[in-house]
Protein backbone atom coordinates (compact mmCIF):
# COMPACT_ATOMS: atom_id res chain seq x y z
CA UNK A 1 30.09 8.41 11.85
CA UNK A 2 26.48 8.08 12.84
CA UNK A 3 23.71 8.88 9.92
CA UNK A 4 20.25 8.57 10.03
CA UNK A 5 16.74 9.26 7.87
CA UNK A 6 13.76 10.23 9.82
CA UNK A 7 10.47 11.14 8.18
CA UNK A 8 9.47 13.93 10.09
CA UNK A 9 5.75 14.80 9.34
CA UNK A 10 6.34 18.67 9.50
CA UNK A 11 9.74 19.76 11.04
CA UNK A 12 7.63 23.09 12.19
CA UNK A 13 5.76 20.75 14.44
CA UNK A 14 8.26 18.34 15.81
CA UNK A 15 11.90 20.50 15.50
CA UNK A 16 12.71 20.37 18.45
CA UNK A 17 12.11 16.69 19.41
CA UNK A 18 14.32 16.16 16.31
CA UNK A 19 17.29 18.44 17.34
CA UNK A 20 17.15 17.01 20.84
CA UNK A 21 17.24 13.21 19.31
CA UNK A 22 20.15 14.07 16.77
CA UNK A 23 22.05 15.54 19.59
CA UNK A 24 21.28 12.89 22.41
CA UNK A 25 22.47 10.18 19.88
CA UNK A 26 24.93 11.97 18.35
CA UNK A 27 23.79 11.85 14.99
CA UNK A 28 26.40 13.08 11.98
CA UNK A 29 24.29 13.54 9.26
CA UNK A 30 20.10 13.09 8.72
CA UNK A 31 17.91 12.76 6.00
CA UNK A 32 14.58 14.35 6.43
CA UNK A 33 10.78 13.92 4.94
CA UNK A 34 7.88 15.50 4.61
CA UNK A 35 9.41 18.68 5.95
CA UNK A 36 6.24 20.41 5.24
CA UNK A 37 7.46 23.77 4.55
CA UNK A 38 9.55 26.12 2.42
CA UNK A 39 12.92 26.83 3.23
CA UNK A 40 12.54 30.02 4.73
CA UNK A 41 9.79 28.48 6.91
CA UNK A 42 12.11 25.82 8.08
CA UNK A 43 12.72 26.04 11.98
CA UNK A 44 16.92 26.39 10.55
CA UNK A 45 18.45 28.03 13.79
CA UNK A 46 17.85 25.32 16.02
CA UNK A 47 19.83 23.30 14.14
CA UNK A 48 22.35 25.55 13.53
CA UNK A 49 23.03 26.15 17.56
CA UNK A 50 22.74 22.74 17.89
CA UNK A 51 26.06 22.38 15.89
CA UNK A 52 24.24 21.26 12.12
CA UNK A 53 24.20 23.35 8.69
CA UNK A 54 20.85 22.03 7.00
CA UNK A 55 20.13 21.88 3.31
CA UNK A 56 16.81 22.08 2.31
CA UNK A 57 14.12 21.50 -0.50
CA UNK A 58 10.74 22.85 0.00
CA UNK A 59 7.97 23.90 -2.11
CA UNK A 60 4.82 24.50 0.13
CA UNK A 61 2.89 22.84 2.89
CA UNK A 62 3.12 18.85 0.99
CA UNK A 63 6.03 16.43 0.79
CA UNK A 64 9.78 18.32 1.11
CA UNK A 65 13.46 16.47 1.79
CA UNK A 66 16.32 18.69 3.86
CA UNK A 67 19.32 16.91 5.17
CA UNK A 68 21.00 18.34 8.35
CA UNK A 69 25.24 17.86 9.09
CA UNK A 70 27.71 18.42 10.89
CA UNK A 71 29.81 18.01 8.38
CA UNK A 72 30.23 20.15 5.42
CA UNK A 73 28.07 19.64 2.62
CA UNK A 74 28.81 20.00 -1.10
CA UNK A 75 27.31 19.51 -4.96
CA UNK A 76 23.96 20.14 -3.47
CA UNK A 77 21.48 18.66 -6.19
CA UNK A 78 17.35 19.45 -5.52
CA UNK A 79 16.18 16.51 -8.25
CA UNK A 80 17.55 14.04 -9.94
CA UNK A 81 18.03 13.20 -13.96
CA UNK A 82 15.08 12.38 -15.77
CA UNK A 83 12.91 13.17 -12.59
CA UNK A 84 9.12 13.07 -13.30
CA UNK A 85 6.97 15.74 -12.86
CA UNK A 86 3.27 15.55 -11.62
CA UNK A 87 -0.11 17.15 -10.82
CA UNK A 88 -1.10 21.13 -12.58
CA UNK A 89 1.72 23.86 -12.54
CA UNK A 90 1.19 26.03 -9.75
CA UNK A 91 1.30 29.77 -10.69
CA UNK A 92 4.74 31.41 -10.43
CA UNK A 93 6.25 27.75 -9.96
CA UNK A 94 7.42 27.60 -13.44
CA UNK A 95 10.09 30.29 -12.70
CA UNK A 96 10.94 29.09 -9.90
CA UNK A 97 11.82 25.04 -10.90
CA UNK A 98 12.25 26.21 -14.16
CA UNK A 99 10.46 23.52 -16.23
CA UNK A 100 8.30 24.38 -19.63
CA UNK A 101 4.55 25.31 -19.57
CA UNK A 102 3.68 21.87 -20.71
CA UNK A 103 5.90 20.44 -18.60
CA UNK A 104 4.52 18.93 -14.82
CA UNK A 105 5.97 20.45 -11.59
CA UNK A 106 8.59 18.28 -10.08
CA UNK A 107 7.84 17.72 -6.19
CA UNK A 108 10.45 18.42 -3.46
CA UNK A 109 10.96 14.66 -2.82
CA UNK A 110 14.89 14.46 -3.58
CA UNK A 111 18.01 16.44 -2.17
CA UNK A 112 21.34 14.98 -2.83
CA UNK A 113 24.80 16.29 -1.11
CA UNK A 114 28.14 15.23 -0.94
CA UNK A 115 30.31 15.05 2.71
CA UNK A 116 33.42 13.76 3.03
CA UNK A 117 33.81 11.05 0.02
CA UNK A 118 29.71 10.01 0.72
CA UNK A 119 27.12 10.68 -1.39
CA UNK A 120 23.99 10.87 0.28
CA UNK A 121 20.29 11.16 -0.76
CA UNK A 122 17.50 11.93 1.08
CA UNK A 123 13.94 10.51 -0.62
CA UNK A 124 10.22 10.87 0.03
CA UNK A 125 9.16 8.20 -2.46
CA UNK A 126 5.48 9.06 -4.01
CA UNK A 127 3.07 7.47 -2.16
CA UNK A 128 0.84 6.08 -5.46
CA UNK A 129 -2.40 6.12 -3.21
CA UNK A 130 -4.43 3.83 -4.98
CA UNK A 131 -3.67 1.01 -7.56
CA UNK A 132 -6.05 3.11 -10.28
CA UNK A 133 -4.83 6.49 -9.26
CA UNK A 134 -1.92 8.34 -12.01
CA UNK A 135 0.29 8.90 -8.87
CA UNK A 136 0.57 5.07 -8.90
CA UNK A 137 2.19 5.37 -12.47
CA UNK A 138 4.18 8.44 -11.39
CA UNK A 139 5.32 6.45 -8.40
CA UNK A 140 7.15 3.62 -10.40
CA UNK A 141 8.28 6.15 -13.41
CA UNK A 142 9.89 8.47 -10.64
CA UNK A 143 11.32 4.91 -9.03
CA UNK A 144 12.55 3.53 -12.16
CA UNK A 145 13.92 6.86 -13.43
CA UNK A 146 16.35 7.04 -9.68
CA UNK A 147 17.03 3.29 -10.83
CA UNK A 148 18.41 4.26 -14.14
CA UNK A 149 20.35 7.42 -12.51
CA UNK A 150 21.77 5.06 -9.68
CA UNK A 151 23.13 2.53 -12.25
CA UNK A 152 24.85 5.38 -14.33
CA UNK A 153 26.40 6.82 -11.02
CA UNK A 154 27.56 3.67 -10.35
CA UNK A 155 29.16 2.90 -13.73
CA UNK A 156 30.56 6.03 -13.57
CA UNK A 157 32.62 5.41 -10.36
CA UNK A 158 31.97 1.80 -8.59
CA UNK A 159 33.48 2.77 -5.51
CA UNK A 160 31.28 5.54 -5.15
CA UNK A 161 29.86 5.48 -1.35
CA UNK A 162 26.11 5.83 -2.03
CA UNK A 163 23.45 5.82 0.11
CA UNK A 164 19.25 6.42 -1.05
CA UNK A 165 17.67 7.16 2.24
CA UNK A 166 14.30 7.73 3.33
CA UNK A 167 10.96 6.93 3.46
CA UNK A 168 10.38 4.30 -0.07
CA UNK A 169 6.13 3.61 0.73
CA UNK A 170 7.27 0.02 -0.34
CA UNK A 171 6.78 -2.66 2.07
CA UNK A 172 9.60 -5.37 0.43
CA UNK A 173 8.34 -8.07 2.14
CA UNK A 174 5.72 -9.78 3.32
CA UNK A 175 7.37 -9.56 7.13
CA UNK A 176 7.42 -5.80 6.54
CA UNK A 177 3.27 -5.10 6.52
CA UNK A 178 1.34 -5.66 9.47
CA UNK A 179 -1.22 -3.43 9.04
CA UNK A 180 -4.65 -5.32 8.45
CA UNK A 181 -5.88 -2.15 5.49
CA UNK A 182 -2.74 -2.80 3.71
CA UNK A 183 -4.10 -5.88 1.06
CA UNK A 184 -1.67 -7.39 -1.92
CA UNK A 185 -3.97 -7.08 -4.71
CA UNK A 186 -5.77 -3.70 -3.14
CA UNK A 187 -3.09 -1.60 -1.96
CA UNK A 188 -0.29 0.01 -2.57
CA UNK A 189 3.28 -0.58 -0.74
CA UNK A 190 2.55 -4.31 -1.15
CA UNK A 191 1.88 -4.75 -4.91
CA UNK A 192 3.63 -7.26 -7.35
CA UNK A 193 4.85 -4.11 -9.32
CA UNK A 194 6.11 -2.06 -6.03
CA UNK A 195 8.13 -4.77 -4.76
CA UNK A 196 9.54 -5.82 -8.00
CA UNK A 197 10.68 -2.08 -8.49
CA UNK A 198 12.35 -2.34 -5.06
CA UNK A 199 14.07 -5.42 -5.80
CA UNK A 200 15.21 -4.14 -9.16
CA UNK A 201 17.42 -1.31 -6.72
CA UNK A 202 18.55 -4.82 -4.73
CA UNK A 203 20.63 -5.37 -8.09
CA UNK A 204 22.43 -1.80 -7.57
CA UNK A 205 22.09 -1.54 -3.69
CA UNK A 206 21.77 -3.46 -0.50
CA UNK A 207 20.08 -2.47 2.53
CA UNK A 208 22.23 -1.79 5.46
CA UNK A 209 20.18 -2.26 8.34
CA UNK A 210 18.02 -5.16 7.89
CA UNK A 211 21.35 -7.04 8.08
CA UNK A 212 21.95 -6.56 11.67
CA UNK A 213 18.38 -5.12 11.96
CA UNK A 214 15.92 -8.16 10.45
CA UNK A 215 12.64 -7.66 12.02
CA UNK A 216 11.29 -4.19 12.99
CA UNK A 217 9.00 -1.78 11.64
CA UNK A 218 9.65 2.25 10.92
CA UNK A 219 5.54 3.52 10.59
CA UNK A 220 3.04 3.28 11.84
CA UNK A 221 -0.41 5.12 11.40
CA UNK A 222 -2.24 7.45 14.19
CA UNK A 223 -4.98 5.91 13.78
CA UNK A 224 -7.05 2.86 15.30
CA UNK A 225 -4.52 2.50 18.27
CA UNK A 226 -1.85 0.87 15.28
CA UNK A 227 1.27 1.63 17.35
CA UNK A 228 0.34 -0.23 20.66
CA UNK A 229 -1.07 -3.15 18.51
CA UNK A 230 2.08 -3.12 16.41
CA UNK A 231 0.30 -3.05 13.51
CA UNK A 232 3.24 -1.20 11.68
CA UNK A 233 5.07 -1.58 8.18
CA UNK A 234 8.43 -1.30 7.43
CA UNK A 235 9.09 1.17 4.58
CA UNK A 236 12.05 3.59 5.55
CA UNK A 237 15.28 2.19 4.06
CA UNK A 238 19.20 3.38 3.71
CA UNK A 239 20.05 1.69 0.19
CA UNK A 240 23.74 1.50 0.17
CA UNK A 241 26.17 1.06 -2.81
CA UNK A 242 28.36 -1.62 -2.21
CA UNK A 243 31.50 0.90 -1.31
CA UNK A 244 28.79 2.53 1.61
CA UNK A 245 27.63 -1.06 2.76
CA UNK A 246 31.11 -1.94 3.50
CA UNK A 247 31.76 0.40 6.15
CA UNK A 248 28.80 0.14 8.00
CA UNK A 249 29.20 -1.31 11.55
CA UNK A 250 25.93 -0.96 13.34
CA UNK A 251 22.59 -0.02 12.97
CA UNK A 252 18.83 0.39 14.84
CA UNK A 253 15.32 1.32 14.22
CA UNK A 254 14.96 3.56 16.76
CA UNK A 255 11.49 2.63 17.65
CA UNK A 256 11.32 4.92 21.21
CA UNK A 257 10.29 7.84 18.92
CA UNK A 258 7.35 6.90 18.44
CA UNK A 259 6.19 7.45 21.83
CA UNK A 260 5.87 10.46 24.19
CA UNK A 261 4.23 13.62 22.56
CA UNK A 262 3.25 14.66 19.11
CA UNK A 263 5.68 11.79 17.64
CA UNK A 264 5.73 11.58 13.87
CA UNK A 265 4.29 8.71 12.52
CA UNK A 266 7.25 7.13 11.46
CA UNK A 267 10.88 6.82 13.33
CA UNK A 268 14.24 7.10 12.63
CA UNK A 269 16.53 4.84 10.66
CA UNK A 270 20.18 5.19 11.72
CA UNK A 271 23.08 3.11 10.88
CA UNK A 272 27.02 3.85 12.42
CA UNK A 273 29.83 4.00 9.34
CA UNK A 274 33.68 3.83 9.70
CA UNK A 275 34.84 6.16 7.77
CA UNK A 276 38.26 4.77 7.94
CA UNK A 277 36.79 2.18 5.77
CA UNK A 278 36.29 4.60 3.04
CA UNK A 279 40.00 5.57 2.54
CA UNK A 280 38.76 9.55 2.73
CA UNK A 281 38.75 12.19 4.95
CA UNK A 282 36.79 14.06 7.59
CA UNK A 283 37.65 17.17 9.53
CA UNK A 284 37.13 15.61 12.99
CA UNK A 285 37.18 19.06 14.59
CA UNK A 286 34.60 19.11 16.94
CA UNK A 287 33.95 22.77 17.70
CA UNK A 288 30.13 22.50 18.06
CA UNK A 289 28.17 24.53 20.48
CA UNK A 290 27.13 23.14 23.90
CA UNK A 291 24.10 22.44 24.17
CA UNK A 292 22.05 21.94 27.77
């Protein structure tokens, strides 16, 4: 079983290099970004000829997670416990994320499913902008309130297979920032407090790729010619519980995608599961569509 994340930078733009990539590489399940839309917006039936149901999360034009299968998916959850809110209530938003008029809005940035015996999570991690900026204290509240959430799921049921995927705007290690306008002690992704945050998930979680995958990076920005100068970061991650980690057999940064036309800005992150490995189930049926 293949699964991926991919931060997409607007699906509208870029569906259907994504639906020709999950197909090509025959890609199970994928966690998407920055969607950039609401659901009914969402580009759904060329994924759905294509052979994949799609969940999605999307609130308006910023951020938004969906997560396409081919698999069934179940105990769809849109945030998580104890999720922050941020920024001014938009009107008529109140009614439809139901939160309190001096409560903040939550952001579409989580969307959790179920398939098979995995649970799976796809993330768009606030970004924090700038060291002095709120969002930089809403980033590490909405990271350390996913922390706490992860560690009760986990108590819960420690074979649970788990996996936090997406795009984390934490560079771990110093290996994983190349680009020059990214400065420890200026910047976020590279501060003391982000990368202690990340490491406090390394208690809970491991990463499967950088295992079989150690150098390689999954962004990098349009502008200044970064991509051909490799002046990249790595900051897209699949966070595995240590049931999840177990069964994973291979994985890539699939670093191609960043060429050709209108490419996102970051690439997908894919690593290749047995489910055997699990001791659960899958309906192996394979009665998707041909696609040409």
């Amino acid at each position: 079983m293949r699964i991926a994340t991919w931060n997409v930078n607007s699906i509208r733009t870029r569906f259907g290099r994504v639906v020709d990539w999950l197909v090509r590489e025959d890609i199970d399940v994928l966690a998407m970004q920055e969607i950039k839309c609401r659901p009914e917006q969402f580009p759904i039936a060329a994924f759905e000829q294509a052979g994949y149901s799609v969940e999605i999360h999307g609130l308006n034009q910023w951020n938004g997670v969906a997560i396409a299968s081919r698999h069934e998916m179940t105990d769809v959850a849109r945030e998580f416990d104890g999720m922050p809110g941020f920024g001014k209530p938009v009107k008529g938003q109140e009614a439809v994320q139901g939160f309190g008029p001096n409560e903040l809005p939550h952001e579409a940035r989580a969307l959790g499913v179920t398939v098979g015996d995995l649970r799976l999570w796809s993330l768009y991690v606030p970004n924090g902008r700038s060291l002095d900026d709120p969002h930089f204290a809403y980033k590490l509240a909405w990271l350390e309130a996913l922390r706490e959430d992860t560690r009760a799921w986990l108590d819960e049921d420690p074979q649970l297979p788990l996996a936090l995927m997406g795009d984390w705007n934490i560079a771990p290690l110093e290996t994983d920032m190349a680009d020059p306008s990214f400065r420890p002690g200026a910047s976020t992704h590279v501060s003391p407090e982000e990368r202690s945050m990340f490491a406090s998930f390394e208690t809970l979680l491991t990463d499967v790729v950088r295992p079989i995958v150690p150098e390689g990076y999954t962004f990098w920005d349009y502008q200044a010619g970064k991509f051909p100068k490799n002046q990249g970061m790595r900051i897209d991650f699949i966070m595995g519980s240590p049931a999840f980690a177990d069964a994973v057999t291979g994985a890539s940064i699939e670093r191609d995608e960043r060429k050709g036309d209108a490419p996102s800005d970051h690439v997908p992150v894919v690593c290749d599961i047995d489910v055997d490995l699990l001791g659960g189930t899958f309906d192996d049926d394979d009665d998707r569509p041909m696609v040409f």
